[in-house]
PDB file of N, CA and C in Angstrom:
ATOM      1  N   UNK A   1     -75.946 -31.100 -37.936  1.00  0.00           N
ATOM      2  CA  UNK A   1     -75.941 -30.052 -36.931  1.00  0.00           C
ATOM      3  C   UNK A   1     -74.572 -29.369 -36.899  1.00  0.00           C
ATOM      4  N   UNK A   2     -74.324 -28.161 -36.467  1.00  0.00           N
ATOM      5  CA  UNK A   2     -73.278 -27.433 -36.439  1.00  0.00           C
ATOM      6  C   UNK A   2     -73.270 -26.801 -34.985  1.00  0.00           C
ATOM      7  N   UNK A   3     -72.052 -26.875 -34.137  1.00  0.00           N
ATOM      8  CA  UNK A   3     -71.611 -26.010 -33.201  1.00  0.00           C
ATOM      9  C   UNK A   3     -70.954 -24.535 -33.682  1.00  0.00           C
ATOM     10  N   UNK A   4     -71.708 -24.000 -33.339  1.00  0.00           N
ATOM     11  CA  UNK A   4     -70.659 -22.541 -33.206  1.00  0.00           C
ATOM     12  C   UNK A   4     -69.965 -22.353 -31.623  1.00  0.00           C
ATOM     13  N   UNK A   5     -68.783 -22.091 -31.687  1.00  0.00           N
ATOM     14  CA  UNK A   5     -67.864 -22.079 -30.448  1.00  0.00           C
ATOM     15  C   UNK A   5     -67.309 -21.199 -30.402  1.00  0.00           C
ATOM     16  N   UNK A   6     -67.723 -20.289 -29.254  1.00  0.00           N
ATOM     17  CA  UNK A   6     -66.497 -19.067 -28.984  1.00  0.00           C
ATOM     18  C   UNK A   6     -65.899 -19.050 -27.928  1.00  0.00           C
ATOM     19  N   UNK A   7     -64.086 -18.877 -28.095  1.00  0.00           N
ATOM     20  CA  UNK A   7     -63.807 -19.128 -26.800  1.00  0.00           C
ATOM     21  C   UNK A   7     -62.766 -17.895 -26.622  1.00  0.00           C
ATOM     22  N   UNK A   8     -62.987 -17.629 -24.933  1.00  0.00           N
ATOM     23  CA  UNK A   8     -61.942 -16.842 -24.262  1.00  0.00           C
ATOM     24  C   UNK A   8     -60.444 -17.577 -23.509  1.00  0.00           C
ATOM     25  N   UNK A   9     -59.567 -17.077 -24.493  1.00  0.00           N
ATOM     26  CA  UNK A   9     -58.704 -18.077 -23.876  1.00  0.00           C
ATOM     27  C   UNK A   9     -57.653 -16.870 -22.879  1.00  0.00           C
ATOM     28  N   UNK A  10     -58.276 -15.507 -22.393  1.00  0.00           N
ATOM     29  CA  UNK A  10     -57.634 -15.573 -21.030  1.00  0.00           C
ATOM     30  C   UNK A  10     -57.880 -15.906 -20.270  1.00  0.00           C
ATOM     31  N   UNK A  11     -59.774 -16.135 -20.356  1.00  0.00           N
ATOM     32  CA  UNK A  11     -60.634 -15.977 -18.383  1.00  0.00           C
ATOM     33  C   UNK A  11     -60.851 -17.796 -18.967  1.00  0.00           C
ATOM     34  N   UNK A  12     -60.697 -18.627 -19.739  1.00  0.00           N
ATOM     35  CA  UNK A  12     -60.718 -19.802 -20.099  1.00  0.00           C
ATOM     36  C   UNK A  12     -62.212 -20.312 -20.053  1.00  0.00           C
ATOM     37  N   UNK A  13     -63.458 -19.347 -20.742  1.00  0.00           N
ATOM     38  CA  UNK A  13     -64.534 -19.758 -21.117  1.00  0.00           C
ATOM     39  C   UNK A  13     -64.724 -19.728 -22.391  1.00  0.00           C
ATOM     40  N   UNK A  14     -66.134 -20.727 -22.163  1.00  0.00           N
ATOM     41  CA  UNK A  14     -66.287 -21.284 -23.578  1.00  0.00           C
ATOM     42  C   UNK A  14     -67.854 -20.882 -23.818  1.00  0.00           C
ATOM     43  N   UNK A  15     -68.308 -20.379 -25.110  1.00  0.00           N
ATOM     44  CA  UNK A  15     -69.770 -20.019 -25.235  1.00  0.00           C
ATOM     45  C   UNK A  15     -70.007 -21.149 -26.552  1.00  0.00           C
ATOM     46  N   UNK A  16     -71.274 -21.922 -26.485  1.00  0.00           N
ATOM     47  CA  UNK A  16     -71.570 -22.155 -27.496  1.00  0.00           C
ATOM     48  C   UNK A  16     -72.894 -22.242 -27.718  1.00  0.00           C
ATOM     49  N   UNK A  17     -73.269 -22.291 -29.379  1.00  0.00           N
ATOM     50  CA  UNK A  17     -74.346 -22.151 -29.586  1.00  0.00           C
ATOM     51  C   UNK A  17     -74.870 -23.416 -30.687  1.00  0.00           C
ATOM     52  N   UNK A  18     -76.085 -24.246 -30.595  1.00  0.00           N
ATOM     53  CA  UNK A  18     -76.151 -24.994 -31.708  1.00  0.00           C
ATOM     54  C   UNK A  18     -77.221 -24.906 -32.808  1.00  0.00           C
ATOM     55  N   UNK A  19     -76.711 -25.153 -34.005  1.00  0.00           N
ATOM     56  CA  UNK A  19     -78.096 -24.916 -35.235  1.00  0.00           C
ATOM     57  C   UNK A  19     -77.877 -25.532 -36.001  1.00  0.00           C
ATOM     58  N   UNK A  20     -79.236 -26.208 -36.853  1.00  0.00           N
ATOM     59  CA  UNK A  20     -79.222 -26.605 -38.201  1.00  0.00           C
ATOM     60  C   UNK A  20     -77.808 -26.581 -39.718  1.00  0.00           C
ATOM     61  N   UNK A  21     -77.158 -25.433 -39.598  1.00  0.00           N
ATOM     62  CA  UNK A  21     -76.655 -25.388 -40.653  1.00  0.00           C
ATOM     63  C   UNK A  21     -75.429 -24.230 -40.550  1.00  0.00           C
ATOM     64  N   UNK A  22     -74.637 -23.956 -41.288  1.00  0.00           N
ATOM     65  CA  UNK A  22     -73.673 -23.147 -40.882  1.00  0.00           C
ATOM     66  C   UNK A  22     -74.309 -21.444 -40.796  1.00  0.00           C
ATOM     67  N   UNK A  23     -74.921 -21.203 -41.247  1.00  0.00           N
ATOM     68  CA  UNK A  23     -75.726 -19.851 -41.295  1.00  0.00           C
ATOM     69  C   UNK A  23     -76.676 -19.713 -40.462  1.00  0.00           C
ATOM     70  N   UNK A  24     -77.598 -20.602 -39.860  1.00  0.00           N
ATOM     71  CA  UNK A  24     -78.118 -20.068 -39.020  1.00  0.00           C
ATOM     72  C   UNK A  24     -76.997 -20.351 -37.304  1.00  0.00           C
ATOM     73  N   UNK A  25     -76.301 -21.475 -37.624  1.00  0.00           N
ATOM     74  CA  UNK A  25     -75.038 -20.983 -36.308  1.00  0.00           C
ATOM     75  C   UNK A  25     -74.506 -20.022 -36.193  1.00  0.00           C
ATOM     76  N   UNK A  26     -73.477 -19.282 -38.025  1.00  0.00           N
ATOM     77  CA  UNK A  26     -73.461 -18.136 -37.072  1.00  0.00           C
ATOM     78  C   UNK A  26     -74.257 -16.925 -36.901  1.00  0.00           C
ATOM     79  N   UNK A  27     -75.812 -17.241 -37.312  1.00  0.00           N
ATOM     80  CA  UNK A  27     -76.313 -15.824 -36.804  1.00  0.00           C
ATOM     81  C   UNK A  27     -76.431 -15.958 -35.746  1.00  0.00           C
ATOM     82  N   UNK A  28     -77.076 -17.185 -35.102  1.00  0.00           N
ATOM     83  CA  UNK A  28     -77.036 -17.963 -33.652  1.00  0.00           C
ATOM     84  C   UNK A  28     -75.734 -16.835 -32.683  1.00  0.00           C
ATOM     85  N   UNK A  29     -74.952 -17.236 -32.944  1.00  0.00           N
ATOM     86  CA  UNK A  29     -73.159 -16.794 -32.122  1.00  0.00           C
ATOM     87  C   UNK A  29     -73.254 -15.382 -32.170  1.00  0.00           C
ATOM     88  N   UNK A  30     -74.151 -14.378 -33.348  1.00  0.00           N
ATOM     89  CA  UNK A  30     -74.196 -13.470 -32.778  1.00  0.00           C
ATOM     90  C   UNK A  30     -74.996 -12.196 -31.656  1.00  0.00           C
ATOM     91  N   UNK A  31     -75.787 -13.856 -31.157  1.00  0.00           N
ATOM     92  CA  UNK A  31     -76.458 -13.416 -30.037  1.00  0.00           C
ATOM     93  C   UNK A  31     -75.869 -13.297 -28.864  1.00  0.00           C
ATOM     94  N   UNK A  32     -74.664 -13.689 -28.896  1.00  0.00           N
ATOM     95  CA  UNK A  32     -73.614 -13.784 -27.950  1.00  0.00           C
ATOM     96  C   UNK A  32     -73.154 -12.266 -27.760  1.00  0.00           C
ATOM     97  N   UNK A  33     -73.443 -11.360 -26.880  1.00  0.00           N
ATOM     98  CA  UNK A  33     -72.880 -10.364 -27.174  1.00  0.00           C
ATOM     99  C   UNK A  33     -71.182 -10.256 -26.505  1.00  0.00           C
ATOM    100  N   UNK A  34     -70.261 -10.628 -27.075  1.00  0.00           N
ATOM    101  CA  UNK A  34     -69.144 -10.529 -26.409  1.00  0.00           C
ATOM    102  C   UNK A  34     -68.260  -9.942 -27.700  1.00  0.00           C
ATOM    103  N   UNK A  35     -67.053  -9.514 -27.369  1.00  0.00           N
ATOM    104  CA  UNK A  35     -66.294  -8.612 -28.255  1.00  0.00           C
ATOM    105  C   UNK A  35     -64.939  -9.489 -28.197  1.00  0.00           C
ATOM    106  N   UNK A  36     -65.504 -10.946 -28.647  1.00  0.00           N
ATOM    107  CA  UNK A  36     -64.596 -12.265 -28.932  1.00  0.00           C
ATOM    108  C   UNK A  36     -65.214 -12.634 -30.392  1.00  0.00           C
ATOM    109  N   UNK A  37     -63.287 -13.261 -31.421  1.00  0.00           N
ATOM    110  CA  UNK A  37     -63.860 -13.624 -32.274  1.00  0.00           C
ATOM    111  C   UNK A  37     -64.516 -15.030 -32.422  1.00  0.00           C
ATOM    112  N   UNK A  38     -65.145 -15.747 -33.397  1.00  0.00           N
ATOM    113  CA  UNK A  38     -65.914 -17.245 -33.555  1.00  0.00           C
ATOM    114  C   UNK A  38     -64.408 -17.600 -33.561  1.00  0.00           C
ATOM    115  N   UNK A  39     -64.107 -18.333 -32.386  1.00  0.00           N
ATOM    116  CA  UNK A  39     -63.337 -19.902 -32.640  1.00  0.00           C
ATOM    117  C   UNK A  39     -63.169 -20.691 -34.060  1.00  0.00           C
ATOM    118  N   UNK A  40     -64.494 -21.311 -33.686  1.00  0.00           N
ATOM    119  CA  UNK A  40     -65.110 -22.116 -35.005  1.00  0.00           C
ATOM    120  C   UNK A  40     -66.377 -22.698 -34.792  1.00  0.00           C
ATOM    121  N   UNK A  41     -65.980 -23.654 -35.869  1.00  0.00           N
ATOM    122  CA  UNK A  41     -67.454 -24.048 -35.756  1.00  0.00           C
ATOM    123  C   UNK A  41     -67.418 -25.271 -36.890  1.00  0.00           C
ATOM    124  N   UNK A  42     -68.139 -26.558 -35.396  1.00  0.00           N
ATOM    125  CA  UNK A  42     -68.086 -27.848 -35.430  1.00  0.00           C
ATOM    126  C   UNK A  42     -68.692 -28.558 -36.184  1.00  0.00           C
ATOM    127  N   UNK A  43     -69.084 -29.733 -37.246  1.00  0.00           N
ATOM    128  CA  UNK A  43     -69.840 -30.443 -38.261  1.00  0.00           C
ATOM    129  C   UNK A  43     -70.054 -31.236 -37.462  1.00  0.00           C
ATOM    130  N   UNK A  44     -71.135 -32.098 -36.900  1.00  0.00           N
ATOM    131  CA  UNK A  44     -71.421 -32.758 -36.101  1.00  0.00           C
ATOM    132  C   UNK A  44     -71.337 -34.348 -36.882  1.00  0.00           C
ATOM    133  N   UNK A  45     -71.704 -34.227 -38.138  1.00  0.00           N
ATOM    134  CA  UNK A  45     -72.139 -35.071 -39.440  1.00  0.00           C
ATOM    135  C   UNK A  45     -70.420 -35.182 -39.543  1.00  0.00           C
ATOM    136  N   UNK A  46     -69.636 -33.638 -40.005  1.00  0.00           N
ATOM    137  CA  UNK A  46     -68.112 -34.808 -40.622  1.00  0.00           C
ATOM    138  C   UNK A  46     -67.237 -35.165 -39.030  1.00  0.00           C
ATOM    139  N   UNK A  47     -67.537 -34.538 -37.952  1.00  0.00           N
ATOM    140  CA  UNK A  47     -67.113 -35.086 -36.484  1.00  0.00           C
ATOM    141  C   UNK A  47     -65.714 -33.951 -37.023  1.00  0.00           C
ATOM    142  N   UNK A  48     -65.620 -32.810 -37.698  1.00  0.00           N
ATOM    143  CA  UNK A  48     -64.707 -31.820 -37.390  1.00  0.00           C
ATOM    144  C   UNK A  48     -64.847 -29.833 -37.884  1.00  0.00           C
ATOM    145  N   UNK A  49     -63.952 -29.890 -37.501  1.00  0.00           N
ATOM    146  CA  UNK A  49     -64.444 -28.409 -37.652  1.00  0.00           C
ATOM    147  C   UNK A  49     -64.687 -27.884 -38.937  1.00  0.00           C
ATOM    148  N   UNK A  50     -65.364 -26.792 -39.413  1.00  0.00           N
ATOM    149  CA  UNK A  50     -65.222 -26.733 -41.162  1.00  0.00           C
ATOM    150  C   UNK A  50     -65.116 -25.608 -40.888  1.00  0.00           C
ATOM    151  N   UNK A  51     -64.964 -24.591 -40.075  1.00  0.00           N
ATOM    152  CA  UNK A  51     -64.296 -23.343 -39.957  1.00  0.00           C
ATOM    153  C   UNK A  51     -63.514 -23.224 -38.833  1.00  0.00           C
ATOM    154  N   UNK A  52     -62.383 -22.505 -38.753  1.00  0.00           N
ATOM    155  CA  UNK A  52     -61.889 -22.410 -37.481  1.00  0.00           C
ATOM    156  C   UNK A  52     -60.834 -21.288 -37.802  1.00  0.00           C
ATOM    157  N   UNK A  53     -60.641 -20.340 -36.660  1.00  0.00           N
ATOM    158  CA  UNK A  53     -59.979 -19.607 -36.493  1.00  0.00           C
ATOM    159  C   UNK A  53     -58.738 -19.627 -35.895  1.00  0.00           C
ATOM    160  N   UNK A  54     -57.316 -19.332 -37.076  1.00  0.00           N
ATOM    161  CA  UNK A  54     -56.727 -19.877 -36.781  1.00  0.00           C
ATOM    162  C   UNK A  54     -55.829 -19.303 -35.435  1.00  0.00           C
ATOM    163  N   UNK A  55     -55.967 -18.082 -34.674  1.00  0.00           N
ATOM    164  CA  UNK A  55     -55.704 -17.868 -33.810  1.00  0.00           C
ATOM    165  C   UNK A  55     -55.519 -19.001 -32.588  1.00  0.00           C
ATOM    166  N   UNK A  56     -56.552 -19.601 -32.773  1.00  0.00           N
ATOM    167  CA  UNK A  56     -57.065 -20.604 -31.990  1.00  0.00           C
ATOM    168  C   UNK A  56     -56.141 -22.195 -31.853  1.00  0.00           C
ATOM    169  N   UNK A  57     -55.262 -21.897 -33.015  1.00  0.00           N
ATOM    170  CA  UNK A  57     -54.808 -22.996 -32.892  1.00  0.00           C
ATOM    171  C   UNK A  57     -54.450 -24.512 -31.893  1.00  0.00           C
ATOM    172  N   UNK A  58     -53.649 -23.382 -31.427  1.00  0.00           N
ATOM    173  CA  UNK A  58     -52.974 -23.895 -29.882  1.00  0.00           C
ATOM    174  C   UNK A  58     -53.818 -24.343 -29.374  1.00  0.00           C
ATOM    175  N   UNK A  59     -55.574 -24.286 -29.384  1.00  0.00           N
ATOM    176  CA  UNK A  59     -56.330 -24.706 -28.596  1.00  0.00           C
ATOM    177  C   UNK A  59     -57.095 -25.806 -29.398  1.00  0.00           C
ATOM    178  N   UNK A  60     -57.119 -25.884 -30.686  1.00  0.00           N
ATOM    179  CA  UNK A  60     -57.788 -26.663 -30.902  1.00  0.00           C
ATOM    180  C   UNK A  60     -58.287 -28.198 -30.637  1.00  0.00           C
ATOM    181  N   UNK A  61     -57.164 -28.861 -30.210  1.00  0.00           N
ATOM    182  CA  UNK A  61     -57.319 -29.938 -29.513  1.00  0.00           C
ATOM    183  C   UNK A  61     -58.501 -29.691 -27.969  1.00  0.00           C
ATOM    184  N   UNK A  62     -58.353 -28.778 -27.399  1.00  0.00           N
ATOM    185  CA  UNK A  62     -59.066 -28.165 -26.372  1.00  0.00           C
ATOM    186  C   UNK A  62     -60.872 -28.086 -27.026  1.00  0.00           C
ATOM    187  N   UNK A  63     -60.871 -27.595 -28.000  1.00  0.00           N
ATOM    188  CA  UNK A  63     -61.900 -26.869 -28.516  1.00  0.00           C
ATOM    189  C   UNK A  63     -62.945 -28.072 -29.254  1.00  0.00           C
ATOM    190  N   UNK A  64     -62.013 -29.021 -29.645  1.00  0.00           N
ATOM    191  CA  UNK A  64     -62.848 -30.304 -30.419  1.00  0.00           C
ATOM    192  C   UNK A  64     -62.903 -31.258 -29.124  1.00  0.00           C
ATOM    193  N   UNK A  65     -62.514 -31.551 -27.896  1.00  0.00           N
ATOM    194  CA  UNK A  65     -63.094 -32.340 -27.148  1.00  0.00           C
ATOM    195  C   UNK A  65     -64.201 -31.545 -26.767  1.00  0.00           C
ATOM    196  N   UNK A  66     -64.429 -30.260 -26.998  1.00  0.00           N
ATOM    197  CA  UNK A  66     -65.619 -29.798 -26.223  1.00  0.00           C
ATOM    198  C   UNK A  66     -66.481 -29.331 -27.253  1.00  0.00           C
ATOM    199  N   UNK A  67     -66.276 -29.718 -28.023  1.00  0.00           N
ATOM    200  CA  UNK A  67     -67.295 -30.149 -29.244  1.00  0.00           C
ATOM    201  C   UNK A  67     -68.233 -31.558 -29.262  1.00  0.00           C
ATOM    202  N   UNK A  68     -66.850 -32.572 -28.995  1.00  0.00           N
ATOM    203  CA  UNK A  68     -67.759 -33.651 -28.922  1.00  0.00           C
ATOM    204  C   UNK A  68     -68.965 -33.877 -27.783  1.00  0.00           C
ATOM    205  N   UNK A  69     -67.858 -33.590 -26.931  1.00  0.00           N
ATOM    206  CA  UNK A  69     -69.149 -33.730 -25.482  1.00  0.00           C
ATOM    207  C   UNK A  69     -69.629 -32.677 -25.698  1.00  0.00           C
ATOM    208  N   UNK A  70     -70.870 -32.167 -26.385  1.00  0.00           N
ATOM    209  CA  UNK A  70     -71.526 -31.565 -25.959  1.00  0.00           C
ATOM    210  C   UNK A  70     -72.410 -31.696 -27.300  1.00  0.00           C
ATOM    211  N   UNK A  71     -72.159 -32.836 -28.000  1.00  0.00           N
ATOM    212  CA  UNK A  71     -72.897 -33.109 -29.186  1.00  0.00           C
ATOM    213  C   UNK A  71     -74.313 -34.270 -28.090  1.00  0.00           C
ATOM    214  N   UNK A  72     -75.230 -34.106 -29.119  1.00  0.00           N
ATOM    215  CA  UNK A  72     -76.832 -34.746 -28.525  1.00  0.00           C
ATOM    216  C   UNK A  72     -76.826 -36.408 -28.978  1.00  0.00           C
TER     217      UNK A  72
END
């Protein structure tokens, strides 16, 4: 399974979406209509991210606890 994660890190929300495989996550994320880029996006199988944006850095520690909790 794969998380797609998008996050706003002024108003400090988080959107996510989950799917089968990296392609249908991110077509998934672009049902999101927001004018934010993909974070990343979580491997549930390797327990880390296999894309991530590196903007995001600073948050990533932020971004993978809320990956895990919110795995099934």
């Amino acid at each position: 399974m794969c998380i797609g994660i998008i996050y706003d890190d002024h108003a400090n929300d988080i959107w996510h979406k989950i799917a089968a495989d990296l392609q249908s996550v991110k077509a998934a994320l672009k049902t999101i209509k927001l004018p934010l880029p993909i974070a990343c996006i979580y491997d549930t199988k390797k327990g880390d991210f296999i894309e991530f944006n590196e903007r995001y850095l600073a948050f990533r520690n932020i971004l993978l606890e809320y990956a895990k909790s919110i795995q099934h």
